[in-house]
N, C-alpha and C. Protein backbone atom coordinates (compact mmCIF):
# COMPACT_ATOMS: atom_id res chain seq x y z
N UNK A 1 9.55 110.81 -78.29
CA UNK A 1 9.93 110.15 -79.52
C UNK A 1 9.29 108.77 -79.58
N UNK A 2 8.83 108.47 -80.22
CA UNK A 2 8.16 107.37 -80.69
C UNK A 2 9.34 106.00 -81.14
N UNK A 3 8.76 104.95 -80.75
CA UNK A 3 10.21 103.81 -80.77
C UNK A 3 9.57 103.28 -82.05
N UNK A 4 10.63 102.91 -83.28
CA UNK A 4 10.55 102.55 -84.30
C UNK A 4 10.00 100.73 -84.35
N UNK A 5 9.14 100.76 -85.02
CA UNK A 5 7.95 99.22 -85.02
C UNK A 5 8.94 98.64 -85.94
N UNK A 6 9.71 97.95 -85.56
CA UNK A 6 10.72 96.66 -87.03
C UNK A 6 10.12 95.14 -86.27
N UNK A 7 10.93 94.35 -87.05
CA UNK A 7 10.57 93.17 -87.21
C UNK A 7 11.71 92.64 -86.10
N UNK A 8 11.32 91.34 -85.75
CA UNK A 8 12.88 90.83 -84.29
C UNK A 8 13.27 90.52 -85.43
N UNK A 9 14.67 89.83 -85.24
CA UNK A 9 15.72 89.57 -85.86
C UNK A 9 15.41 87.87 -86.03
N UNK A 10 15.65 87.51 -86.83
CA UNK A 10 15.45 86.38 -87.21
C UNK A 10 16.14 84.93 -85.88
N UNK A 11 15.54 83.78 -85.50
CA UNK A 11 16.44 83.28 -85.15
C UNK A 11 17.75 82.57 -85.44
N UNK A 12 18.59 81.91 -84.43
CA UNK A 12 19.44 81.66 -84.88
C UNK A 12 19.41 80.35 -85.92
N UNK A 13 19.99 80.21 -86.39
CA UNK A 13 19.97 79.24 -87.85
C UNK A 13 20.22 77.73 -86.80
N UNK A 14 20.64 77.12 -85.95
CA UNK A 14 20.49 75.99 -85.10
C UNK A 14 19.20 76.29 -84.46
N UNK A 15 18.51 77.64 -83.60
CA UNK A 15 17.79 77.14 -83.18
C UNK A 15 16.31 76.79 -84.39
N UNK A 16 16.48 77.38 -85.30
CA UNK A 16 15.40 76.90 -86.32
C UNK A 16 14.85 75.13 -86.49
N UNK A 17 16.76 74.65 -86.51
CA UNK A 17 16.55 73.42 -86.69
C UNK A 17 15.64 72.80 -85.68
N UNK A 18 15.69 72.94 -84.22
CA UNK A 18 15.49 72.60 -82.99
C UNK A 18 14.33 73.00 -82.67
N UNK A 19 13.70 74.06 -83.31
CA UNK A 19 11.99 74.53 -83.43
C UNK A 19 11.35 72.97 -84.15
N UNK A 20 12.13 73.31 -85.42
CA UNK A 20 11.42 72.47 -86.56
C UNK A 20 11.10 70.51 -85.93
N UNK A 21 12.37 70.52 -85.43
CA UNK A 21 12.76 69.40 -85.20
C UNK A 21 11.48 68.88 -83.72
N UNK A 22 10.87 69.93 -82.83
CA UNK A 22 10.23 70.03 -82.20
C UNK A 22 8.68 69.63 -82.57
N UNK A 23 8.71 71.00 -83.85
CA UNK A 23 7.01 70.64 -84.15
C UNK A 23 6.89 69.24 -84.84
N UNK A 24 7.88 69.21 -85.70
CA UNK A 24 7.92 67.17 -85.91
C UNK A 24 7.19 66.41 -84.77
N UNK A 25 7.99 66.46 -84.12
CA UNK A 25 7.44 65.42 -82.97
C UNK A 25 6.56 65.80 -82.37
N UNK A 26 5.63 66.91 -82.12
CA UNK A 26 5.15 67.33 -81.47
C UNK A 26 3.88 66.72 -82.62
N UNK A 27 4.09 66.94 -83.59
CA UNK A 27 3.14 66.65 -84.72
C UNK A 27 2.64 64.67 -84.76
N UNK A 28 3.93 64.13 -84.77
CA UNK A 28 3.86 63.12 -84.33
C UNK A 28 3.12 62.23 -83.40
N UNK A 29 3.24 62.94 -82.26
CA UNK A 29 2.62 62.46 -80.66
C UNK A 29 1.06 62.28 -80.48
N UNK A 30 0.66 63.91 -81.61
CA UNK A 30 -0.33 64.00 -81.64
C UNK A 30 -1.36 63.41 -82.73
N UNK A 31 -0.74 62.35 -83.80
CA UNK A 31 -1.16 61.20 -84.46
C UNK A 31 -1.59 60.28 -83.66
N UNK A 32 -1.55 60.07 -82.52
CA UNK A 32 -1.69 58.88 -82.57
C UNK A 32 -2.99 58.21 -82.17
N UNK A 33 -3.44 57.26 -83.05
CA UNK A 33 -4.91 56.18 -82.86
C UNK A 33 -6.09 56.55 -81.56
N UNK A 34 -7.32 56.77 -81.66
CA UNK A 34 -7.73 57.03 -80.36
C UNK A 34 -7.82 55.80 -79.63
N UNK A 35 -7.93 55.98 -78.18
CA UNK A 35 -7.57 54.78 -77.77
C UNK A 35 -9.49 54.22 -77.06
N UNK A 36 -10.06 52.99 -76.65
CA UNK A 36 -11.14 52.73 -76.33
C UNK A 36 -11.23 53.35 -74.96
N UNK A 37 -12.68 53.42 -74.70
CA UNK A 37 -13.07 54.00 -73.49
C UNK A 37 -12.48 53.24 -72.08
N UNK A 38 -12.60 51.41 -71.90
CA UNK A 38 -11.79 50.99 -71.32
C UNK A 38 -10.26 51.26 -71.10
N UNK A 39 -9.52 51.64 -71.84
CA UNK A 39 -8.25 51.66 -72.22
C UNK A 39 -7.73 52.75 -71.72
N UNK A 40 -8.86 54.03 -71.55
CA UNK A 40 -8.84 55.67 -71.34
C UNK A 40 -8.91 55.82 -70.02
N UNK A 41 -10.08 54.97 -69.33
CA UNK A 41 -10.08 54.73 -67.76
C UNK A 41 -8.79 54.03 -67.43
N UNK A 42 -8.44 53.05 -67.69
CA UNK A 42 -7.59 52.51 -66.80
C UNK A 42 -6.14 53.51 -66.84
N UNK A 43 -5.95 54.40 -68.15
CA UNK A 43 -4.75 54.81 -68.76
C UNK A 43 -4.94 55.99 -67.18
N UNK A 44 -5.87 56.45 -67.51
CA UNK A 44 -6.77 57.74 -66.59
C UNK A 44 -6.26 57.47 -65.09
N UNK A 45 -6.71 56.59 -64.11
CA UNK A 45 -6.30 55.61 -63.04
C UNK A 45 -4.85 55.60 -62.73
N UNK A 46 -4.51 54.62 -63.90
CA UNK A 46 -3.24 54.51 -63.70
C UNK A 46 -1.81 55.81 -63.35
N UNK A 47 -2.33 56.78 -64.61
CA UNK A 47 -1.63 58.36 -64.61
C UNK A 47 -1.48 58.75 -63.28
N UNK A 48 -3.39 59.15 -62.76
CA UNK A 48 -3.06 59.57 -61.53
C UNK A 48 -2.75 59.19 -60.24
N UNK A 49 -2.47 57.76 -60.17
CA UNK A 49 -1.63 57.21 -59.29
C UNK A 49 -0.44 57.37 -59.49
N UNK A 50 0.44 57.23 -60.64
CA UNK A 50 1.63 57.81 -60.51
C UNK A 50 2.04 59.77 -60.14
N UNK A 51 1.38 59.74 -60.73
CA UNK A 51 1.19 61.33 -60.27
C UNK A 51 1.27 61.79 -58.84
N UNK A 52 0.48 60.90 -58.23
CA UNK A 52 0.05 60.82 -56.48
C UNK A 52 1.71 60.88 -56.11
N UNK A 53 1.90 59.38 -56.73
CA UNK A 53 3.45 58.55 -56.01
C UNK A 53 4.27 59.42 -56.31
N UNK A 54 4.25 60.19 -57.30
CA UNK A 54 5.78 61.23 -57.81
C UNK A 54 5.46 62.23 -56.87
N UNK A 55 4.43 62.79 -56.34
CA UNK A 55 4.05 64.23 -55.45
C UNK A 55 4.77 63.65 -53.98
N UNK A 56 3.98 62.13 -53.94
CA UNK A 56 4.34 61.52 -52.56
C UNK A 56 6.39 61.37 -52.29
N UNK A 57 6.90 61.03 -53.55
CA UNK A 57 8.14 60.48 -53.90
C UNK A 57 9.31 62.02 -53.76
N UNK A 58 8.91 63.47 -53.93
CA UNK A 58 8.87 64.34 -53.95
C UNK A 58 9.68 64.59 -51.88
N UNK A 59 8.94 64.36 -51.47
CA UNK A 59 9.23 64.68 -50.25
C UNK A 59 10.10 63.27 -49.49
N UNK A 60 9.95 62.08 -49.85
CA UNK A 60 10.17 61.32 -49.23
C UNK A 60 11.35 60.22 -50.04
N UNK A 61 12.62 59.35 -49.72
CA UNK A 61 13.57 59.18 -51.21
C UNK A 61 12.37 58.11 -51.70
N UNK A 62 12.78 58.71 -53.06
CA UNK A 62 12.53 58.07 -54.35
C UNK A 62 12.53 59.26 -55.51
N UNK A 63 12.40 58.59 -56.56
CA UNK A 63 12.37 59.42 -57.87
C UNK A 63 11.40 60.23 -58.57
N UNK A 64 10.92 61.34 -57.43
CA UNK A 64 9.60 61.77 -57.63
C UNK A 64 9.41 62.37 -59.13
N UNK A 65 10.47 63.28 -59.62
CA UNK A 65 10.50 64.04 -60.73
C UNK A 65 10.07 63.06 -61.53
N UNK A 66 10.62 61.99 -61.87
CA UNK A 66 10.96 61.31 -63.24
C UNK A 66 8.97 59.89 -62.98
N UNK A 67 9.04 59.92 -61.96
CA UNK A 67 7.47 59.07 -61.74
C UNK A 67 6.64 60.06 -61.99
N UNK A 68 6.88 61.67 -61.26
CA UNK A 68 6.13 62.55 -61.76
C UNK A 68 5.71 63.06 -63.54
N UNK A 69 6.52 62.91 -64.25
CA UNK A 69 6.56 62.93 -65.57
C UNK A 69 6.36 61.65 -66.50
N UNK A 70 6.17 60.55 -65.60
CA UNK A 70 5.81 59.41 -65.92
C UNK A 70 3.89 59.60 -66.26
N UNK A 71 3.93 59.77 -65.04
CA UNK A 71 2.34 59.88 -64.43
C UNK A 71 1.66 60.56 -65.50
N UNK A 72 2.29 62.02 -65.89
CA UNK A 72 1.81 63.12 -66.97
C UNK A 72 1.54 62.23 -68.00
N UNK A 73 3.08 61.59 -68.48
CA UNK A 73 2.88 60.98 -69.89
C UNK A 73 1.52 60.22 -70.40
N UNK A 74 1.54 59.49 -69.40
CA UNK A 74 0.55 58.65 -69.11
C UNK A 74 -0.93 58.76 -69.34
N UNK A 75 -0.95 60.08 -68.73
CA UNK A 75 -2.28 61.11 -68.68
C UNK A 75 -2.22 61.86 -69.88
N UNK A 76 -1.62 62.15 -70.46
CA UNK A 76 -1.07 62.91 -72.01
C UNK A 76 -1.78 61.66 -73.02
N UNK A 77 -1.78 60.78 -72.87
CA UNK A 77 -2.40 59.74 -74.18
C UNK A 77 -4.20 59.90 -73.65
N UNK A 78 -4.69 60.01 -72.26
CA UNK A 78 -6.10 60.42 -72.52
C UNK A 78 -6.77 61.89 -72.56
N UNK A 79 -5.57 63.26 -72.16
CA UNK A 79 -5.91 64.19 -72.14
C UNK A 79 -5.14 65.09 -73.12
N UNK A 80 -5.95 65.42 -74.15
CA UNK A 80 -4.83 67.04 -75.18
C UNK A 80 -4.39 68.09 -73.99
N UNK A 81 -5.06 68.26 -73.15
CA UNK A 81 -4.92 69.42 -72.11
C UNK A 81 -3.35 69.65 -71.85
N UNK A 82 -2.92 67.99 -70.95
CA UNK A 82 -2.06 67.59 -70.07
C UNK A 82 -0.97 67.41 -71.15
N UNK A 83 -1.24 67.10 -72.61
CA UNK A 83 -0.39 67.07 -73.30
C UNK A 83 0.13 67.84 -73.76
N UNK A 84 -0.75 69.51 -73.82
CA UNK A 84 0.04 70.55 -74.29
C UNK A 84 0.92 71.23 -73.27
N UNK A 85 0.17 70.99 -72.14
CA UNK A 85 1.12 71.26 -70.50
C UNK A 85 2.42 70.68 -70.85
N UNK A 86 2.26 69.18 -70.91
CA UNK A 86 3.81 69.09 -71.29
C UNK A 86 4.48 69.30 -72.14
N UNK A 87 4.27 69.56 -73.19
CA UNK A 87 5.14 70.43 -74.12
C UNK A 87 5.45 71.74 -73.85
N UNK A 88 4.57 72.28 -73.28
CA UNK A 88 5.13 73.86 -72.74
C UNK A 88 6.44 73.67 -71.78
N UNK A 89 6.29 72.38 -70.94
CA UNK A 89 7.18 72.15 -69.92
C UNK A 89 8.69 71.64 -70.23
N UNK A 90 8.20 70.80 -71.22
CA UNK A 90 9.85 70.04 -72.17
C UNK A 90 9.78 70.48 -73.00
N UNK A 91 9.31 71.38 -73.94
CA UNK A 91 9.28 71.16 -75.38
C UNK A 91 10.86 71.87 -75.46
N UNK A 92 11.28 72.59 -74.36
CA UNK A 92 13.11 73.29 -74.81
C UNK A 92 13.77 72.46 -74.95
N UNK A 93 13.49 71.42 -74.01
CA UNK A 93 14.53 70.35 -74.31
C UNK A 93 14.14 69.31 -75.18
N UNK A 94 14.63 69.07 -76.16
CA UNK A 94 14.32 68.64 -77.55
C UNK A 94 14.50 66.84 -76.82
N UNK A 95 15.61 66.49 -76.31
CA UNK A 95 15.80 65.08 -76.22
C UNK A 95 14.81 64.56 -74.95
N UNK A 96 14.73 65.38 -74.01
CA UNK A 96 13.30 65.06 -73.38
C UNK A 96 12.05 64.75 -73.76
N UNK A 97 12.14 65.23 -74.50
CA UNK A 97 10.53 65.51 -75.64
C UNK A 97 10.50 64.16 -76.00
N UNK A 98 11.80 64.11 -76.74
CA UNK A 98 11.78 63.17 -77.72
C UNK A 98 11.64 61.53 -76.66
N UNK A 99 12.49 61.54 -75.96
CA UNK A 99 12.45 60.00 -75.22
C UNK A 99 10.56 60.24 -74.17
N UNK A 100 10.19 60.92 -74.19
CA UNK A 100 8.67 61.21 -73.59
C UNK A 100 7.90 60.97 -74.70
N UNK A 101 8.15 61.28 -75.99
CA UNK A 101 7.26 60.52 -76.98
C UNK A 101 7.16 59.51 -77.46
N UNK A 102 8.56 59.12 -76.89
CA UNK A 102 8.75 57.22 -77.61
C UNK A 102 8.21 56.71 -76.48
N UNK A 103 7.86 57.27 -75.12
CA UNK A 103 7.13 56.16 -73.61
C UNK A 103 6.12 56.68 -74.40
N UNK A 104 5.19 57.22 -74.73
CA UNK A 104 3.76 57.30 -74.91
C UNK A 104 3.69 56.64 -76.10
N UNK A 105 4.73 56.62 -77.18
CA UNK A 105 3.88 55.49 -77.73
C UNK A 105 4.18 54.31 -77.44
N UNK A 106 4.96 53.88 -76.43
CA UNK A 106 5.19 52.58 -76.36
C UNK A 106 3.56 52.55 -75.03
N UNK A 107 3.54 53.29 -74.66
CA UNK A 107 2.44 52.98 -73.61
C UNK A 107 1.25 52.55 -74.34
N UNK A 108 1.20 53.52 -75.53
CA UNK A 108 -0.13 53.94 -76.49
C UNK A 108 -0.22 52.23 -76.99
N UNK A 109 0.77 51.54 -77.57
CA UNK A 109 0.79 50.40 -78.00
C UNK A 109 0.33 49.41 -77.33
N UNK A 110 0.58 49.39 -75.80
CA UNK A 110 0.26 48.18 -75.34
C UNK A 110 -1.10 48.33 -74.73
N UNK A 111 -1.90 49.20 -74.88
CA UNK A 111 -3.62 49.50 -74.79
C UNK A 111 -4.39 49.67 -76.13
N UNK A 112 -3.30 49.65 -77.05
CA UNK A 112 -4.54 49.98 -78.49
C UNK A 112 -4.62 48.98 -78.92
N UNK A 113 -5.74 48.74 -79.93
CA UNK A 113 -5.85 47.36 -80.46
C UNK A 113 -6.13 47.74 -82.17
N UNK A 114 -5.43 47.50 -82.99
CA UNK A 114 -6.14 47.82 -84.42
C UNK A 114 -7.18 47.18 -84.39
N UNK A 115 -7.99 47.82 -85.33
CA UNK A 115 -9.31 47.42 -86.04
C UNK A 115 -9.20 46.19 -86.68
N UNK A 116 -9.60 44.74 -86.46
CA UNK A 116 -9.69 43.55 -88.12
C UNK A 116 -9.68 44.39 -89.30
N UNK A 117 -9.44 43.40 -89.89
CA UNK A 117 -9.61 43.81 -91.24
C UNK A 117 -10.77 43.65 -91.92
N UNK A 118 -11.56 44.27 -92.53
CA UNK A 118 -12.79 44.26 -93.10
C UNK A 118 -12.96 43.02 -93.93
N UNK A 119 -13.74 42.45 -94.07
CA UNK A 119 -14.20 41.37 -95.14
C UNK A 119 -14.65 39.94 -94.83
């Protein structure tokens, strides 16, 4: 017997909100200004030293997880790659997401520089 081809069932009406509420920010993160080639190295550097320290922090006390996801963030403002990694990784948890997009742009801020103004 052949299994009947239907459609899934719709989700649940909260988690819609919590999709939606997702690609927002997800949409968001990924606005933001490119940053200069100086700005990309050091951002670059900096990431994977924390990265190191959270792997190192991991085995030994300290707060490896949370330096570890530091490090990413970090690396997420010079790489799309590392940035879609982390959304695959938090994107369930909506308030993770969300306080990981307000450090990148607060990171994003203190390396970008607007353009003068023309004239």
């Amino acid at each position: 017997m052949a299994e009947k081809k239907g459609r899934r069932p719709p989700p649940a009406r909260e988690k819609r909100g919590v999709r939606r509420r997702l690609r927002r920010l997800r949409q968001e993160a990924a606005q933001l200004p490119p940053l200069g080639l100086g700005a990309r190295i050091v951002l670059g550097v900096l990431g994977w030293l924390l990265v190191l320290l959270g792997i190192v922090q991991l085995v030994t006390p300290g707060q490896g997880i949370l330096t570890l996801l530091m490090g990413l963030a970090v690396l997420s403002l010079v790489s799309r790659t590392i940035h879609r990694l982390l959304y695959r990784l938090l994107g369930r948890w909506p308030r993770v997401w969300k306080r990981l997009v307000a450090f990148r742009k607060k990171v994003h801020g203190w390396f970008h520089r607007p353009e003068p103004p023309a004239g």
